[in-house]
N, C-alpha and C. Protein backbone atom coordinates (compact mmCIF):
# COMPACT_ATOMS: atom_id res chain seq x y z
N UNK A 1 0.82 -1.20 0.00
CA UNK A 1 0.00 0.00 0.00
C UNK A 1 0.86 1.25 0.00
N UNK A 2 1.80 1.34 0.80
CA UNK A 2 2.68 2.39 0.94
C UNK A 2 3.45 2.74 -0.64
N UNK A 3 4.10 1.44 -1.08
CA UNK A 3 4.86 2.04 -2.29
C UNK A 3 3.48 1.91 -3.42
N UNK A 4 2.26 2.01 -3.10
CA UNK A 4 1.37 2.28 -4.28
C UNK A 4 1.17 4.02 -4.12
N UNK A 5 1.20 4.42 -2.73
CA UNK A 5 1.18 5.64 -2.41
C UNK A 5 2.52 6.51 -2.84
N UNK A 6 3.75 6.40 -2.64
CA UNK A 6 4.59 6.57 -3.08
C UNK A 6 4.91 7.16 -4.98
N UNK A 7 4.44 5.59 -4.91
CA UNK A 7 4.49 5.60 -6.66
C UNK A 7 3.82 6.64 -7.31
N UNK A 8 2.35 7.34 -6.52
CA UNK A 8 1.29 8.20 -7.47
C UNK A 8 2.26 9.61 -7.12
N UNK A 9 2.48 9.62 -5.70
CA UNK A 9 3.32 10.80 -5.36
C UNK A 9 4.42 11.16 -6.24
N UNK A 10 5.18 9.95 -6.55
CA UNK A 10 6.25 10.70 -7.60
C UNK A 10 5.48 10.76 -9.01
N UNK A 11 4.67 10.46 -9.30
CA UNK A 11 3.83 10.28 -10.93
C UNK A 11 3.40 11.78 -10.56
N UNK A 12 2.91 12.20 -10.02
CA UNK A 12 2.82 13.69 -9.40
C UNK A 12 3.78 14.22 -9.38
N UNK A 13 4.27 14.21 -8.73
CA UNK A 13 5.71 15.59 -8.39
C UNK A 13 6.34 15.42 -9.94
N UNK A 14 6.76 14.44 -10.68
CA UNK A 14 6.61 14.61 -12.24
C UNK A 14 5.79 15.30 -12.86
N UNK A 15 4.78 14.91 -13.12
CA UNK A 15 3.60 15.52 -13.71
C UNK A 15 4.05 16.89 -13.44
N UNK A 16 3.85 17.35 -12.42
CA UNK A 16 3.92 18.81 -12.15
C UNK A 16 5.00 19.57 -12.49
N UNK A 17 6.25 18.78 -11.94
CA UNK A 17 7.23 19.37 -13.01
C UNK A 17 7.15 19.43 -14.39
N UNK A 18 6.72 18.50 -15.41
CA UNK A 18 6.58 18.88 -15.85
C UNK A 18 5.66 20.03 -16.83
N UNK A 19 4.40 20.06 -16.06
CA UNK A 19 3.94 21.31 -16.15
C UNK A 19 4.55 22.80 -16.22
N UNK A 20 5.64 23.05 -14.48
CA UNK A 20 5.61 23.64 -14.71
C UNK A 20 7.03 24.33 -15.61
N UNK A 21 7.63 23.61 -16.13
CA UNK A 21 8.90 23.46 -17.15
C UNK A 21 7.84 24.11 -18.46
N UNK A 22 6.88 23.64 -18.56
CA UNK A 22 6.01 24.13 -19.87
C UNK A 22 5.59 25.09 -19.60
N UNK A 23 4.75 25.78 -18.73
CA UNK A 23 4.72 26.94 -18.34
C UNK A 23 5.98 28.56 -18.61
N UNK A 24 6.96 27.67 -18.03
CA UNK A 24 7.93 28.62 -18.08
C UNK A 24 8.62 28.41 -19.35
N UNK A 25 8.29 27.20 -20.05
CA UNK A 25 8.74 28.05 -21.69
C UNK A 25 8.04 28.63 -22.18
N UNK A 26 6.37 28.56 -22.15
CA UNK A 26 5.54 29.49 -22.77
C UNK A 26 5.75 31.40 -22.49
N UNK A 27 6.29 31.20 -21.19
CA UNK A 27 6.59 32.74 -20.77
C UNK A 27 7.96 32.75 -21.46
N UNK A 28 8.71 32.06 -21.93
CA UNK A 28 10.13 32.25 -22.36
C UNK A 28 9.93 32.97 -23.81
N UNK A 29 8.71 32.12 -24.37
CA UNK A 29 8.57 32.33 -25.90
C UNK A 29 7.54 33.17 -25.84
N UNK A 30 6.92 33.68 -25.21
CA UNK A 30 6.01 35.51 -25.05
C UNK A 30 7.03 36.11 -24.92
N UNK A 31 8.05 36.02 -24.08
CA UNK A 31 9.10 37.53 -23.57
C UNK A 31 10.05 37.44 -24.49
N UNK A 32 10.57 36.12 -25.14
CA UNK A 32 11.33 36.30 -26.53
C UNK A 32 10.65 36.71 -27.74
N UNK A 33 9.76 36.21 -27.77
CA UNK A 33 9.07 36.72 -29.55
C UNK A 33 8.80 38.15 -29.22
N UNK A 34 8.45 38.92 -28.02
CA UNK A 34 8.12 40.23 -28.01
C UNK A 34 9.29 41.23 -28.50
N UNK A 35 10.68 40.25 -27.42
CA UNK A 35 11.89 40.92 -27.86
C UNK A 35 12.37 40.68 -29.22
N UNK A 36 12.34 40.10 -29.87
CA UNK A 36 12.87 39.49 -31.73
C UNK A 36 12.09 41.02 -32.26
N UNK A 37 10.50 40.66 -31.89
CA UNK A 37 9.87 41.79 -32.76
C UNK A 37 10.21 43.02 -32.21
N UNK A 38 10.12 43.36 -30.95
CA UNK A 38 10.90 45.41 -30.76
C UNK A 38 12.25 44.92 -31.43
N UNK A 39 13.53 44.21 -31.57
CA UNK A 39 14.51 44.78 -32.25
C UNK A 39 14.71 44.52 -33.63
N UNK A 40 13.52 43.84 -34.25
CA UNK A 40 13.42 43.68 -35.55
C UNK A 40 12.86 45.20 -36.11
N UNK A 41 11.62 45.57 -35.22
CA UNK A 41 11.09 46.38 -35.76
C UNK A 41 11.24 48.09 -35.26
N UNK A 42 12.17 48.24 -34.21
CA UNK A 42 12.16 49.69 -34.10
C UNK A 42 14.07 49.77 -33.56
N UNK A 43 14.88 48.91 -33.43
CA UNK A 43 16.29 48.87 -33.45
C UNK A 43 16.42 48.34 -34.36
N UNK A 44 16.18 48.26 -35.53
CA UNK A 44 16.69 48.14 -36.96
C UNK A 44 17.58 46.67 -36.85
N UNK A 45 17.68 45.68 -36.01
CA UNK A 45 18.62 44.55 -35.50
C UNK A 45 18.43 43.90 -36.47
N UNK A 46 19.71 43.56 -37.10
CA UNK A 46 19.28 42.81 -38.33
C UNK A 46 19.33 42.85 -39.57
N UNK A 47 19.82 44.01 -40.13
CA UNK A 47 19.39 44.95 -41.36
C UNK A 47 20.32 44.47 -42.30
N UNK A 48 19.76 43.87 -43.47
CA UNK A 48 20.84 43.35 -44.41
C UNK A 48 20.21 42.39 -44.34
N UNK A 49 19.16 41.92 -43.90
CA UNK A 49 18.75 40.65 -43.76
C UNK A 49 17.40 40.39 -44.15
N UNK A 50 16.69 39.36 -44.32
CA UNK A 50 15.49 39.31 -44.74
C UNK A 50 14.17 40.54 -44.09
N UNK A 51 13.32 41.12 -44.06
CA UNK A 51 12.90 41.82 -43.21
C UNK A 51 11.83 41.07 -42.51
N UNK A 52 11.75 40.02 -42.50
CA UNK A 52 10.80 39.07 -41.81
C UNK A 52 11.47 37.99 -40.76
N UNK A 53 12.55 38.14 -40.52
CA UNK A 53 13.27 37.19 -39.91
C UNK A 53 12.62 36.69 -38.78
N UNK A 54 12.73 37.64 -37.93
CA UNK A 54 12.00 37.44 -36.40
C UNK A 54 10.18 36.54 -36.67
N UNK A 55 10.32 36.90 -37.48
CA UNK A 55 8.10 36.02 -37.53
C UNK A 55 8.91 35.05 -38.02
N UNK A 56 9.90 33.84 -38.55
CA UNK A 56 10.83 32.55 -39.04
C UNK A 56 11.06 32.37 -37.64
N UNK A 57 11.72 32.98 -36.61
CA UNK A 57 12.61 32.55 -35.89
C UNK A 57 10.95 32.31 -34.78
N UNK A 58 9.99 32.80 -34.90
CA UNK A 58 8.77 32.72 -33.62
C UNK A 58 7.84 31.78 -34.02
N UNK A 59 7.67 31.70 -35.52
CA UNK A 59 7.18 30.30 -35.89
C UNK A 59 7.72 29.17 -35.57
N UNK A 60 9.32 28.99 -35.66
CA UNK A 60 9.97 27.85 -35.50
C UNK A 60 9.87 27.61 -33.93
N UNK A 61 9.64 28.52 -33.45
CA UNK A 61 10.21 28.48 -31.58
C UNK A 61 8.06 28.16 -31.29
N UNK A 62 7.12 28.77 -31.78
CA UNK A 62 5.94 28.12 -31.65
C UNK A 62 5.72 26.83 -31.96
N UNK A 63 6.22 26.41 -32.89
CA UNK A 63 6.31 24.86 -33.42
C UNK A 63 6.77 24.42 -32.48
N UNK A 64 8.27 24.08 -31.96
CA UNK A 64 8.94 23.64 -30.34
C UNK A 64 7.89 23.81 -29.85
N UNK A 65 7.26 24.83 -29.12
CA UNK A 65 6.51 24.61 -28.17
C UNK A 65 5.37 23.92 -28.50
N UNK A 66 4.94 24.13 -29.07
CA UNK A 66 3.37 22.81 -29.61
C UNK A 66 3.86 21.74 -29.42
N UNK A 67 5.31 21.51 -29.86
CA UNK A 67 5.39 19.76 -29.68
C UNK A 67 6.11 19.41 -28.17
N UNK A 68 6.13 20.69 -27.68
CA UNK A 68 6.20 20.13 -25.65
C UNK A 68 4.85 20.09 -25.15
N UNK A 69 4.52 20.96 -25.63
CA UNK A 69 2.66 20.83 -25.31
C UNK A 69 1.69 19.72 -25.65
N UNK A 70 2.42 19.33 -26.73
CA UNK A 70 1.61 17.71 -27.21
C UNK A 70 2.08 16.62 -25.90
N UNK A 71 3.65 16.76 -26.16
CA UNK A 71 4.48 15.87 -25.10
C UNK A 71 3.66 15.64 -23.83
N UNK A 72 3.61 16.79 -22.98
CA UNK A 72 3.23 17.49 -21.81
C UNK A 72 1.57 16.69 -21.62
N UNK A 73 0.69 17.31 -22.39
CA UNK A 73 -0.69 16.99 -22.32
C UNK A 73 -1.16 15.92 -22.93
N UNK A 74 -0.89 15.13 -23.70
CA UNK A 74 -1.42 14.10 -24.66
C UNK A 74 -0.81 12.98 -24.66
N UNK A 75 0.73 12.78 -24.79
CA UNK A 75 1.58 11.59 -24.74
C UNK A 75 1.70 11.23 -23.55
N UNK A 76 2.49 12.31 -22.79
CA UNK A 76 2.81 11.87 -21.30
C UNK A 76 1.59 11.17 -20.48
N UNK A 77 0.24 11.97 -20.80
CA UNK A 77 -0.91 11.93 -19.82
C UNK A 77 -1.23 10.03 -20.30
N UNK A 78 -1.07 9.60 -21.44
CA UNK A 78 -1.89 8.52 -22.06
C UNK A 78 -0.88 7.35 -21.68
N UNK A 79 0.34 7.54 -22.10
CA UNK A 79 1.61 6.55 -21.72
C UNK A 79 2.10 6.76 -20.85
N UNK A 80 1.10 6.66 -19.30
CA UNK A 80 2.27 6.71 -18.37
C UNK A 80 2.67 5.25 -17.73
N UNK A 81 2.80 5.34 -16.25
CA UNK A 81 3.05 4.14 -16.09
C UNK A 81 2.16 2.75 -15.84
N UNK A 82 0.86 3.81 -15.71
CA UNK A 82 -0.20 2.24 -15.75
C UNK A 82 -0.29 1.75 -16.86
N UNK A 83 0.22 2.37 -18.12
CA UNK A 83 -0.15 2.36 -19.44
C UNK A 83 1.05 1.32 -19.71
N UNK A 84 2.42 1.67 -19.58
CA UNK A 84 3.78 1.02 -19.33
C UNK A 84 3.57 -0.74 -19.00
N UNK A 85 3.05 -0.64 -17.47
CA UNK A 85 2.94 -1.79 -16.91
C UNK A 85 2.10 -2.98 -17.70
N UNK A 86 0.71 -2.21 -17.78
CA UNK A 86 -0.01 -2.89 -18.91
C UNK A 86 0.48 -3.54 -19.95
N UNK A 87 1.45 -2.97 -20.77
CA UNK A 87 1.84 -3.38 -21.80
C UNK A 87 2.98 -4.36 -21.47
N UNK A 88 4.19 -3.59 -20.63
CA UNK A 88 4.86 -5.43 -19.67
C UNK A 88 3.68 -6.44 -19.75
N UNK A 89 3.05 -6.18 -18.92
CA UNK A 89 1.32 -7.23 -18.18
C UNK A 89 1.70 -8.46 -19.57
N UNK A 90 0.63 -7.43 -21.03
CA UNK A 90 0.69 -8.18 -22.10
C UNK A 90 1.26 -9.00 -22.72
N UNK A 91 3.07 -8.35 -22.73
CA UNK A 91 4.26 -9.18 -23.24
C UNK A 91 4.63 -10.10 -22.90
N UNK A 92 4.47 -10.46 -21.20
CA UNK A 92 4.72 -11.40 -20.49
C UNK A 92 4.04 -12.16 -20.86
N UNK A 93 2.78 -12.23 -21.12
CA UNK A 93 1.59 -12.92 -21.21
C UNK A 93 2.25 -13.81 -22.31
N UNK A 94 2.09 -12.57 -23.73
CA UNK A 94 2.49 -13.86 -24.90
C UNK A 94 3.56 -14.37 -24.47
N UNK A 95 4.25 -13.92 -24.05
CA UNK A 95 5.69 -14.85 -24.22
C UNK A 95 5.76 -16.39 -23.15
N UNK A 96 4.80 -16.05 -22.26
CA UNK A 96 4.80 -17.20 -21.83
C UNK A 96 3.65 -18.26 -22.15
N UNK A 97 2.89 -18.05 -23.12
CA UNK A 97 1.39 -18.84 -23.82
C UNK A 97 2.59 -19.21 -24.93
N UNK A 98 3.74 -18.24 -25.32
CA UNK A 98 4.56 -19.15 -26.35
C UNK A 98 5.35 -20.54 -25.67
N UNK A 99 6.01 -20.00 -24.64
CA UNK A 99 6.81 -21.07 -23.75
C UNK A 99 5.96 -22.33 -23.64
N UNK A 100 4.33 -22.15 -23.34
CA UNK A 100 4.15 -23.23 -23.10
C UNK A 100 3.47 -23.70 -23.97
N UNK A 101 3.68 -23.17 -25.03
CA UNK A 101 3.09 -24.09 -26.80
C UNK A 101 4.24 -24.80 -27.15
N UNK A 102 5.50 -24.26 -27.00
CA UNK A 102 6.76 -24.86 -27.14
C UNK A 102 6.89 -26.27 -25.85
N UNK A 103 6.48 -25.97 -25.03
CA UNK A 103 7.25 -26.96 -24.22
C UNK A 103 5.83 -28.28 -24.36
N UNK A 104 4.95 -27.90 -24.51
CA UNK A 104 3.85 -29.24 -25.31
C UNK A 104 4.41 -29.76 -26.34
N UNK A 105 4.91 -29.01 -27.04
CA UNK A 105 5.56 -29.35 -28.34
C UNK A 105 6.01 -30.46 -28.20
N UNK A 106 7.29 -29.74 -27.28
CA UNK A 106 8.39 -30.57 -26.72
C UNK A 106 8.14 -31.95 -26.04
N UNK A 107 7.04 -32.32 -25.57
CA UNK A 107 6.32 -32.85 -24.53
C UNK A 107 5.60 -34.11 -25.69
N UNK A 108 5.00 -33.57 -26.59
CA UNK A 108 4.62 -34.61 -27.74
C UNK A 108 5.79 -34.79 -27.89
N UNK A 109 6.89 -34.19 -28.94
CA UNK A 109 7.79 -35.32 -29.56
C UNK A 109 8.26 -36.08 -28.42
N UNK A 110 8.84 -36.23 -27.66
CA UNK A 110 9.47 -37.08 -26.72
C UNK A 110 8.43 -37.92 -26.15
N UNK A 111 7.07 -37.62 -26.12
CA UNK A 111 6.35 -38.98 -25.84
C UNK A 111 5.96 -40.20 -27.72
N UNK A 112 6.66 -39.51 -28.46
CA UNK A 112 6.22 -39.92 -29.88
C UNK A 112 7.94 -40.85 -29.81
C-alpha cells in the first residue's frame, strides 16, 4: 500500500514538473518573440537581412513549443506508467502462452 502511495506521489511531483517546465517556456517564448519583434522592428537589429526574420525565428520556436505541449498533455498523460505496466502485463503474457506451446511441443515429440 505504501509504495502504491509513493508511486502516485512521484507520478505527481513529475507531472507537475513537468507542467511547470512548460509553463515557463511558454513565458520564455512571449518575452522572446516580443523581444525578436521590438529589435526587428524599431532597433533596426538585423538589417541586411530578410525583413521578416523574427516572424521565421517565432514560428519555429511556436512549433517547439506545440510539440512540448503535445508531449506534456497528450503523450505523457496517455503513456504513463499504468499504461507502461499494462503493456509489460501483455508481453509477459504472450511470451509465456509461447513457452508453453513450445514446451507441449516438446512434450509430444518425446512422448512420440
Amino acid at each position: 500500500m505504501e509504495k502504491e502511495v509513493h508511486e502516485q506521489y512521484e507520478y505527481a511531483r513529475r507531472r507537475l514538473r513537468q507542467k511547470k517546465i512548460l509553463y515557463f517556456h511558454f513565458v520564455l517564448f512571449l518575452i522572446g518573440s516580443l523581444f525578436l519583434f521590438v529589435a526587428n522592428r524599431f532597433f533596426d537589429f538585423g538589417v541586411g537581412t530578410d525583413q521578416n526574420w523574427c516572424i521565421w525565428i517565432i514560428t519555429i520556436w511556436l512549433f517547439l513549443f506545440i510539440l512540448h505541449f503535445i508531449k506534456v498533455y497528450i503523450t505523457d498523460r496517455f503513456m504513463n506508467k499504468k499504461w507502461e505496466r499494462e503493456q509489460i502485463d501483455r508481453l509477459v503474457a504472450l511470451q509465456q502462452k509461447r513457452i508453453s506451446q513450445l514446451e507441449s511441443r516438446i512434450n509430444e515429440d518425446t512422448e512420440k
